[in-house]
N, C-alpha and C. Protein backbone atom coordinates (compact mmCIF):
# COMPACT_ATOMS: atom_id res chain seq x y z
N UNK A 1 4.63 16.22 29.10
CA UNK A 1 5.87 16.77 28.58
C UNK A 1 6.06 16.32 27.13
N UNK A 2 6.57 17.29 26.02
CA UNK A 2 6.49 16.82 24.78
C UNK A 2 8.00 16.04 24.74
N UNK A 3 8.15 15.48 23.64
CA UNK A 3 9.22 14.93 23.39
C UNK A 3 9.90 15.62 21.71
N UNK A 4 11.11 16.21 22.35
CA UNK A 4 11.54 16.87 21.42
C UNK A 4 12.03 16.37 20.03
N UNK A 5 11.95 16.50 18.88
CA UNK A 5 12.32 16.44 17.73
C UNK A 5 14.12 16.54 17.95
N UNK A 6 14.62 15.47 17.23
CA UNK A 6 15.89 15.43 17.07
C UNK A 6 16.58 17.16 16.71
N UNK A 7 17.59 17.60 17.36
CA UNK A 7 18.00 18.81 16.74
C UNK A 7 18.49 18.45 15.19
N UNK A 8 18.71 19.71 14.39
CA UNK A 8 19.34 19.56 13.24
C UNK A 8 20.53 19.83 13.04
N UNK A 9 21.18 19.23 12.19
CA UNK A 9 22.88 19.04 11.71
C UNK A 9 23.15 19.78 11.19
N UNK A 10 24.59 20.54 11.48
CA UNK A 10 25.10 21.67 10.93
C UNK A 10 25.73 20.61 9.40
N UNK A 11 25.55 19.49 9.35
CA UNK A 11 26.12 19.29 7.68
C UNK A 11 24.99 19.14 7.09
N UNK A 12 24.98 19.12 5.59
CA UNK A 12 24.01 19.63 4.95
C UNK A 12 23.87 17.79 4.60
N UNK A 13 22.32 18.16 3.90
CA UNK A 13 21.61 16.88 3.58
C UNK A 13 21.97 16.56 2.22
N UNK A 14 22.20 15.02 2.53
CA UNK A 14 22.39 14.35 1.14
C UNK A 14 22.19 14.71 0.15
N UNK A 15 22.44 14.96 -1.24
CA UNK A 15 22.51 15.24 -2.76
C UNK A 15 21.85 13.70 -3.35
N UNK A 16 20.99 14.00 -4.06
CA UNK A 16 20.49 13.00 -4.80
C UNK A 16 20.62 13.39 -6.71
N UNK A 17 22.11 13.95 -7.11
CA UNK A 17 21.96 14.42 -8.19
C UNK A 17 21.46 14.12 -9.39
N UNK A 18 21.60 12.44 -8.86
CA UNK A 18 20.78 12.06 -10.51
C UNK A 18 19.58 11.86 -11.06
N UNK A 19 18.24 12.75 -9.87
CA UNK A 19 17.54 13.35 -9.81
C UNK A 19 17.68 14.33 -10.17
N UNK A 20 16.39 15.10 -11.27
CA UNK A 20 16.60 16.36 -11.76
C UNK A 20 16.36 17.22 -10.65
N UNK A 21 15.44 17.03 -10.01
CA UNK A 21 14.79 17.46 -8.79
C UNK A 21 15.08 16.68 -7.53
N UNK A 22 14.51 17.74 -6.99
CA UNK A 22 14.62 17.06 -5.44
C UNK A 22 13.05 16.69 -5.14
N UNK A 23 11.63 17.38 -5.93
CA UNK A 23 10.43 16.79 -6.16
C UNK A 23 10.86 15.47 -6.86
N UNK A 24 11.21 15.40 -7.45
CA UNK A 24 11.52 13.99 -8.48
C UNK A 24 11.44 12.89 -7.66
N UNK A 25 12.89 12.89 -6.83
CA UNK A 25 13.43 12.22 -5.77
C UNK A 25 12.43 11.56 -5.12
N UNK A 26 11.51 12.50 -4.43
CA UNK A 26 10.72 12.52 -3.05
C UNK A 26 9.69 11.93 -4.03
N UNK A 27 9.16 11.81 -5.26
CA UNK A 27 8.23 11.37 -5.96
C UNK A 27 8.76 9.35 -6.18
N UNK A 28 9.48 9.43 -6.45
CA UNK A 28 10.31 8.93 -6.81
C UNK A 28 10.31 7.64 -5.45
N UNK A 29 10.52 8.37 -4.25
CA UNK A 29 10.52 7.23 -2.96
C UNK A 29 9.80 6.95 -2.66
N UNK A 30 8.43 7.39 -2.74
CA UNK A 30 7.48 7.52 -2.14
C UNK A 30 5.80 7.13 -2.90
N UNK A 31 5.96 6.72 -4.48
CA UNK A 31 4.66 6.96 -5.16
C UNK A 31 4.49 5.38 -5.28
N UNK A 32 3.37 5.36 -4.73
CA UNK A 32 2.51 3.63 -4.26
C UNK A 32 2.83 3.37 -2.56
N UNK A 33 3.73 3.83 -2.57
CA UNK A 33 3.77 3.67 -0.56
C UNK A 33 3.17 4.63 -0.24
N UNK A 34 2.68 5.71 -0.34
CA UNK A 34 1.82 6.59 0.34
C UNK A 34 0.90 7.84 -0.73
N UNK A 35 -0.11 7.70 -0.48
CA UNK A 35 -1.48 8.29 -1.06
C UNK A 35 -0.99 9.68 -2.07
N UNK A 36 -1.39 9.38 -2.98
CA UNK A 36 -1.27 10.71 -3.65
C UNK A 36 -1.28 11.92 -3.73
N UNK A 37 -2.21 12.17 -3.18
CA UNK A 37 -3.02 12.91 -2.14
C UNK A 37 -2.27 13.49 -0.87
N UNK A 38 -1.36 12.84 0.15
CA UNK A 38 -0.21 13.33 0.80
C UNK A 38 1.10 13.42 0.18
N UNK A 39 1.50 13.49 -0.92
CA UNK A 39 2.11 13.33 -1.61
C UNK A 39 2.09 14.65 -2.17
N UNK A 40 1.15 15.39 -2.57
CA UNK A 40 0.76 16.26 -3.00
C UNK A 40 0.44 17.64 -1.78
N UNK A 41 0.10 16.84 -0.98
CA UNK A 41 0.18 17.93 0.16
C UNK A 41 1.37 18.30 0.55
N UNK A 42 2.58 17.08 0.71
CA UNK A 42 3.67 17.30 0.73
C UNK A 42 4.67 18.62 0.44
N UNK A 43 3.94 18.41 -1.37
CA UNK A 43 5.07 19.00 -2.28
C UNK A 43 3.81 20.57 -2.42
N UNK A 44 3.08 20.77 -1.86
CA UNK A 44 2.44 21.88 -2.12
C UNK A 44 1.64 22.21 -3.56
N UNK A 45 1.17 20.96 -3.81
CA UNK A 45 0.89 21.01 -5.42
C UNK A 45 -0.55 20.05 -5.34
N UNK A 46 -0.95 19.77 -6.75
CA UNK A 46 -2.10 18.82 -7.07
C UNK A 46 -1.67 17.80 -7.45
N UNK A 47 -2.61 16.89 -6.96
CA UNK A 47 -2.68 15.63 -7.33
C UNK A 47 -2.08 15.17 -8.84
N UNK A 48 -2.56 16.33 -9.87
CA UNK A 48 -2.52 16.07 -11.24
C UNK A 48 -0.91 16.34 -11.35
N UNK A 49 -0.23 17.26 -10.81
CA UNK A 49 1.10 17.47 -10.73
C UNK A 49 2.16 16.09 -10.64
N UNK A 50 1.46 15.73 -8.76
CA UNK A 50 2.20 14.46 -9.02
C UNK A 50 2.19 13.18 -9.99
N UNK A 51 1.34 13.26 -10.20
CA UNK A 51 1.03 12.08 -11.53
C UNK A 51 1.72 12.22 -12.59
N UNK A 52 2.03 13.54 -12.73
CA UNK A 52 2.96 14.30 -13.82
C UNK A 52 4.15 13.83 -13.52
N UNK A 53 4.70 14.33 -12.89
CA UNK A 53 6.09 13.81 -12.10
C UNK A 53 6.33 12.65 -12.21
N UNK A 54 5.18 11.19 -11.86
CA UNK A 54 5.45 10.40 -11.60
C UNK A 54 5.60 9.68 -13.15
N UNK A 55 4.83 10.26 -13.87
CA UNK A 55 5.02 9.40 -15.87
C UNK A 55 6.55 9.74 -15.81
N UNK A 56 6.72 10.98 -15.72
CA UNK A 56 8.44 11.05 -15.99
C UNK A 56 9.42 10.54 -15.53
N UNK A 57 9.04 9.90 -14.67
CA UNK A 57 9.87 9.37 -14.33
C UNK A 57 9.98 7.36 -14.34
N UNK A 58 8.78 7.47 -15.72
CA UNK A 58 8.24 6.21 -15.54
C UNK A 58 7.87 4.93 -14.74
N UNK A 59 7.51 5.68 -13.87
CA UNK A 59 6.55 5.08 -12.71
C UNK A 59 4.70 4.86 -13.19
N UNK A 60 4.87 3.64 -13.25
CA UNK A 60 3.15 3.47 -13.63
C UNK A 60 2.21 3.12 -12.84
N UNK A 61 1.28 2.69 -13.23
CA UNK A 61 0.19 2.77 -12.46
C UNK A 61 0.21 1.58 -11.54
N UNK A 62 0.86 1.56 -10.14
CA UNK A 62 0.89 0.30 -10.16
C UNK A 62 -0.26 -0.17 -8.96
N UNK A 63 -0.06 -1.59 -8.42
CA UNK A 63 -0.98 -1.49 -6.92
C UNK A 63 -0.55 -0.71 -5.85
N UNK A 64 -1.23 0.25 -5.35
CA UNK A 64 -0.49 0.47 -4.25
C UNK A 64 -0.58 0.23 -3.03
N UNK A 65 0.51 0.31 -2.25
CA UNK A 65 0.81 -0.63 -1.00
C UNK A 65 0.75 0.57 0.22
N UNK A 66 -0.27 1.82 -0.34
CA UNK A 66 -0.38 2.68 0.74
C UNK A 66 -0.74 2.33 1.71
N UNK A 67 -1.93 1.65 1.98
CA UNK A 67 -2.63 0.88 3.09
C UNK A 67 -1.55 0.19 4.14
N UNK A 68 -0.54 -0.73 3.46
CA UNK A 68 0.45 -1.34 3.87
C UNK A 68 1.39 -0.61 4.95
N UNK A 69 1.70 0.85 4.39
CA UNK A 69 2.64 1.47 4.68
C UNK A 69 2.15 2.50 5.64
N UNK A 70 0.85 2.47 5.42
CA UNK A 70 -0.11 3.89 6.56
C UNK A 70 0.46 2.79 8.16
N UNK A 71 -0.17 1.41 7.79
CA UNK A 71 0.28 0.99 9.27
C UNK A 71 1.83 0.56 9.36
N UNK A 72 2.29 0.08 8.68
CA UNK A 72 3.55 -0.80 8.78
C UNK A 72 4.88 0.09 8.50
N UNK A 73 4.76 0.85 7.91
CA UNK A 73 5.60 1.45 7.04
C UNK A 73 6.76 2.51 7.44
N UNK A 74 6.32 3.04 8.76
CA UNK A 74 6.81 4.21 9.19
C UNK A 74 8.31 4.18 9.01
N UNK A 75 9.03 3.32 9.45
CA UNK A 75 10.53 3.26 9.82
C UNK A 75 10.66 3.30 8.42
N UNK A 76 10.19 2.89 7.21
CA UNK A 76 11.11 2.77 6.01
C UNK A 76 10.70 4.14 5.45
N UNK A 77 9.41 4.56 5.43
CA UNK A 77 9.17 6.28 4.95
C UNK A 77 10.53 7.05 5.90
N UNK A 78 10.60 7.20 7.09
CA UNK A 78 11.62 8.26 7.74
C UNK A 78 12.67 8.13 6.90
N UNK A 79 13.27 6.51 6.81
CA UNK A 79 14.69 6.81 6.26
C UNK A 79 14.49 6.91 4.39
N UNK A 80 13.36 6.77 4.12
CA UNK A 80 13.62 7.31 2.76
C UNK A 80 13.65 8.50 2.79
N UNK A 81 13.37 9.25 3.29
CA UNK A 81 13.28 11.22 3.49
C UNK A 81 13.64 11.86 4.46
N UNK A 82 14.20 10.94 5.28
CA UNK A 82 15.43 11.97 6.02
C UNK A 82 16.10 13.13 6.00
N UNK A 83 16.69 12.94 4.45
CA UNK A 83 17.26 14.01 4.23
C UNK A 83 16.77 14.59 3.09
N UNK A 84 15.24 14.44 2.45
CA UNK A 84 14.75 15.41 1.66
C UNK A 84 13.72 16.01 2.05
N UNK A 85 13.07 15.66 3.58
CA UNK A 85 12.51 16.41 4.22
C UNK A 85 12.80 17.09 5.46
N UNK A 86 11.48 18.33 5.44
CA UNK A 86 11.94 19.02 7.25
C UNK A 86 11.06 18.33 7.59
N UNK A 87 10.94 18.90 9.25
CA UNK A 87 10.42 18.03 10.21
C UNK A 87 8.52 17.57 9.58
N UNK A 88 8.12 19.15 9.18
CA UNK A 88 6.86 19.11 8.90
C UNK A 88 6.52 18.32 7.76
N UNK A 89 7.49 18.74 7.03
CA UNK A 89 6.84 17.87 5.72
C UNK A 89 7.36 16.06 5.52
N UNK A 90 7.83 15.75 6.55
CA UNK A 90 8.25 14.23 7.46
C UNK A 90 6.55 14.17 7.91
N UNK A 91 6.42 14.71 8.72
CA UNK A 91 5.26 14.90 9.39
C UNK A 91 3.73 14.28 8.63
N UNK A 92 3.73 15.60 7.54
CA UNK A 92 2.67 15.49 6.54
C UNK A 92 2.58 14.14 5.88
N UNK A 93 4.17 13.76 5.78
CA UNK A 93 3.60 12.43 4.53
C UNK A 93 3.30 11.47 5.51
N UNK A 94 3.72 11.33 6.99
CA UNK A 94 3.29 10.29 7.99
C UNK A 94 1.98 10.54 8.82
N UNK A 95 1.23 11.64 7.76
CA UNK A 95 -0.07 11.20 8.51
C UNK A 95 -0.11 11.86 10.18
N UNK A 96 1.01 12.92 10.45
CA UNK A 96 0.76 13.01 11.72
C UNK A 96 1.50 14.58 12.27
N UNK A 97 1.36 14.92 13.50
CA UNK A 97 2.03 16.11 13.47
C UNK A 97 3.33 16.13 13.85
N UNK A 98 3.83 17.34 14.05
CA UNK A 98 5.71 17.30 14.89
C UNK A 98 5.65 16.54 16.40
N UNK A 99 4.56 16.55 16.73
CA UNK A 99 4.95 16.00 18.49
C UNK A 99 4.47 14.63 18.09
N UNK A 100 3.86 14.04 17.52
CA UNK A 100 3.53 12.40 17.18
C UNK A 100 4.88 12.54 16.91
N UNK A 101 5.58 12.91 15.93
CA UNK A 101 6.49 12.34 15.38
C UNK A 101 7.74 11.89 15.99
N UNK A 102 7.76 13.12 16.87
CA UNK A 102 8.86 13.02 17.92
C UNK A 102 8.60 11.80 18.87
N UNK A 103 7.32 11.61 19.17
CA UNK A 103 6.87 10.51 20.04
C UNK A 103 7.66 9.14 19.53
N UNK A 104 7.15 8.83 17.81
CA UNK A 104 7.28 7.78 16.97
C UNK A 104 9.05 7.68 16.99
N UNK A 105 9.03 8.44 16.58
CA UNK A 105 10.86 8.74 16.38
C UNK A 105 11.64 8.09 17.51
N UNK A 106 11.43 8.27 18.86
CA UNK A 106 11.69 7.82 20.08
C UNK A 106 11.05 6.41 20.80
N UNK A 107 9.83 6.29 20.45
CA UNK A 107 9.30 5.09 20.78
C UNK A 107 9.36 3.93 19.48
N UNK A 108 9.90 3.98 18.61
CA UNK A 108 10.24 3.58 17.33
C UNK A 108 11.24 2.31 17.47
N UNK A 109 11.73 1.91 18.93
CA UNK A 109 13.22 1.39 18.70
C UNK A 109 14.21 2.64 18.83
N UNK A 110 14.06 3.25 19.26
CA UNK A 110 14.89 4.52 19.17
C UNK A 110 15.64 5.05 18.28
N UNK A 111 14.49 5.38 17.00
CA UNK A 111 14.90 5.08 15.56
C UNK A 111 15.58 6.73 15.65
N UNK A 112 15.28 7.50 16.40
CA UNK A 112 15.99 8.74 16.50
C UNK A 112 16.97 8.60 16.47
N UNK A 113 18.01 8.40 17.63
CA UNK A 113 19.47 7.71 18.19
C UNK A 113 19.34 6.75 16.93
N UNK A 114 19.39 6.17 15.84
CA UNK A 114 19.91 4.98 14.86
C UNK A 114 19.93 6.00 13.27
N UNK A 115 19.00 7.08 13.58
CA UNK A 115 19.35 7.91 12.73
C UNK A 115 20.54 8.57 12.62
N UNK A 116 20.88 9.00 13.85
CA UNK A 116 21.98 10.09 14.01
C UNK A 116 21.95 10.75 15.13
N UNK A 117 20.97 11.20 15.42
CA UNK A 117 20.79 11.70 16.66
C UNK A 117 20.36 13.35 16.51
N UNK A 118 20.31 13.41 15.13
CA UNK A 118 20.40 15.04 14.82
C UNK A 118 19.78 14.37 13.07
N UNK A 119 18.90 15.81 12.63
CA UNK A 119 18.54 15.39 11.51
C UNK A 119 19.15 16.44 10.51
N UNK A 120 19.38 16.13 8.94
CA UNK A 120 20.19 16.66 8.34
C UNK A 120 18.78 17.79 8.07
N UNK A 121 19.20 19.61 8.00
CA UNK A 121 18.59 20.57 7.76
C UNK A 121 17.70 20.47 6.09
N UNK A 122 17.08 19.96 5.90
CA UNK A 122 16.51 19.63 4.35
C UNK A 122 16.20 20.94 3.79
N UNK A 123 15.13 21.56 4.68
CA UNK A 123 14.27 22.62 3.87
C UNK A 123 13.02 22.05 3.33
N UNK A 124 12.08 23.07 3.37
CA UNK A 124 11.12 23.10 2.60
C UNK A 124 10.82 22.20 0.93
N UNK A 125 10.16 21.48 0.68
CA UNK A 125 10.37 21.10 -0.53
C UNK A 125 9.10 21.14 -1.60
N UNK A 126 9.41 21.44 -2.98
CA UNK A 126 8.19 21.82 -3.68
C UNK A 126 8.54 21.47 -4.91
N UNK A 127 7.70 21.29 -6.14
CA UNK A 127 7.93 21.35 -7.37
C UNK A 127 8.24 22.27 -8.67
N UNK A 128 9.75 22.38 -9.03
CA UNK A 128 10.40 23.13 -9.75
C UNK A 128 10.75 23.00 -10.74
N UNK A 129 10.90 23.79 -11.66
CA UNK A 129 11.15 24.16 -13.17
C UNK A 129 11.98 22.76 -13.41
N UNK A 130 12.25 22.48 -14.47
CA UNK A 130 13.57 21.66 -14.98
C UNK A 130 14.04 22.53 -15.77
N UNK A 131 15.67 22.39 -15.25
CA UNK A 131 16.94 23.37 -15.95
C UNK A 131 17.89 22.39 -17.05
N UNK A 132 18.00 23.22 -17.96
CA UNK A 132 18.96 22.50 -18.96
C UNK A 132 19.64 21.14 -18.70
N UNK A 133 19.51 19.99 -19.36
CA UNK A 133 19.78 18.71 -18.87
C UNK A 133 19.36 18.09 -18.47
N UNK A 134 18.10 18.69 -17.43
CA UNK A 134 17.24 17.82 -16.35
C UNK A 134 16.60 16.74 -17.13
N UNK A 135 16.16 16.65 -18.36
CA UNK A 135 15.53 15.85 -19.39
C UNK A 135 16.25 14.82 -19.55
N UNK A 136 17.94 14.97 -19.51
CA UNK A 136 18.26 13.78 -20.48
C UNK A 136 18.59 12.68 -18.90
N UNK A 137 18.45 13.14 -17.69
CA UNK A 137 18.26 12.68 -16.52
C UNK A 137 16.91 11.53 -16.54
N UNK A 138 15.71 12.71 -16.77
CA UNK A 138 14.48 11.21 -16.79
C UNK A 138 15.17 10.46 -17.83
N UNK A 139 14.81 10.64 -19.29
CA UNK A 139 15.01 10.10 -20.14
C UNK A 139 15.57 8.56 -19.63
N UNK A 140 17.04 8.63 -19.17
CA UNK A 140 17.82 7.68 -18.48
C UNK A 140 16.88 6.54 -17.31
N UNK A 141 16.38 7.85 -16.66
CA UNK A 141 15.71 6.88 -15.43
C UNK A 141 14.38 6.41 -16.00
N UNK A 142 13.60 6.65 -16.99
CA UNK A 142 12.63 5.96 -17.58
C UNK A 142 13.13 4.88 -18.33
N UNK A 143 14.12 4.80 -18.66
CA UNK A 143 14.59 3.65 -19.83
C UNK A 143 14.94 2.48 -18.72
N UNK A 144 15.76 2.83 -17.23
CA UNK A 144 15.74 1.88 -16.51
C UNK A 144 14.65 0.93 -15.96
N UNK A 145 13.64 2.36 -15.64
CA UNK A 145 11.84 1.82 -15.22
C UNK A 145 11.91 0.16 -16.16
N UNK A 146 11.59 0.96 -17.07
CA UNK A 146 11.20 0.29 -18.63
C UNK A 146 11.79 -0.94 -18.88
N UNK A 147 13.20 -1.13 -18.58
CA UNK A 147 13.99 -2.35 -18.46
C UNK A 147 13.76 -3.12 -17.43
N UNK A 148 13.30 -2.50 -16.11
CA UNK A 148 12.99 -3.50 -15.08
C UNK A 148 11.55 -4.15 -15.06
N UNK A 149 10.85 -3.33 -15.58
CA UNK A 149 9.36 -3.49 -15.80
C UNK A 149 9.31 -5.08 -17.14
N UNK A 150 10.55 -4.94 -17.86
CA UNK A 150 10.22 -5.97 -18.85
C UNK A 150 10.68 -7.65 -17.87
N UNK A 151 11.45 -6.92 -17.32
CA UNK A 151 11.81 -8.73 -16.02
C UNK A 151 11.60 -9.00 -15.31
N UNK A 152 10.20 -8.03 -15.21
CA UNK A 152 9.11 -8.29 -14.43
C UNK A 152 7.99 -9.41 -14.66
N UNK A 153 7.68 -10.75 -14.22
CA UNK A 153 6.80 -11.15 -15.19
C UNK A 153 4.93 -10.78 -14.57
């Protein structure tokens, strides 16, 4: 018997506005915790895309802790993308399909029920134009990178 995927919520999913994008965002939660490469499968794009995404938002090259997060990681990937992913593309970046997930979701601690019990309707997600303003958005969030990166030792 499969185990069903949380239904979805008639309220809509979180706003992350000070993201130009909602690729941004999902770039943004996710780049060094999980492979580039699903990352990119994710967002329906190339590798070279996300890398793109990811300078702008001054994210560098750092170690990454994909390995870390392929085994350990699951509960903190769901709730970073909860609400900027659907079920599948939850799915894709965890390495697994809709019925694993539902499995994980439920055998998790019953991270389903601690979610909500219902998942917010995301939609499909992909990489899009930037509209007037979207610039002076990175701009901002690179200068923060940049400031944390210096008190860094």
């Amino acid at each position: 018997m499969k185990t069903p995927l949380p239904p979805l919520s008639i309220q809509a999913p979180l706003t992350f506005e000070w993201f130009p994008t909602r690729a941004h965002c999902f770039v943004f939660r996710n780049y060094g915790l999980v492979g580039v490469d699903r990352l990119a499968a994710v967002l329906g794009c190339g590798i070279a895309e996300v890398e793109r995404l990811a300078k702008e938002l001054g994210l560098g090259p750092e170690d990454s802790l994909a390995e870390a997060f392929e085994e350990r990681g699951f509960v903190t990937l769901v709730r970073n993308n909860w609400h900027l992913l659907d079920y599948d593309g939850l799915a894709t970046l965890l390495g697994t399909d809709p019925d694993a997930l539902a499995k994980q979701l439920r055998e998790s601690d019953f991270l389903d029920v601690k979610m909500g019990g219902v998942k917010p309707p995301a939609g499909r997600i992909a990489v899009e134009p930037l509209k007037p303003g979207d610039e002076k958005k990175l701009v901002l969030i690179r200068d923060v990178m940049a400031n944390i990166r210096k008190k860094i030792p």
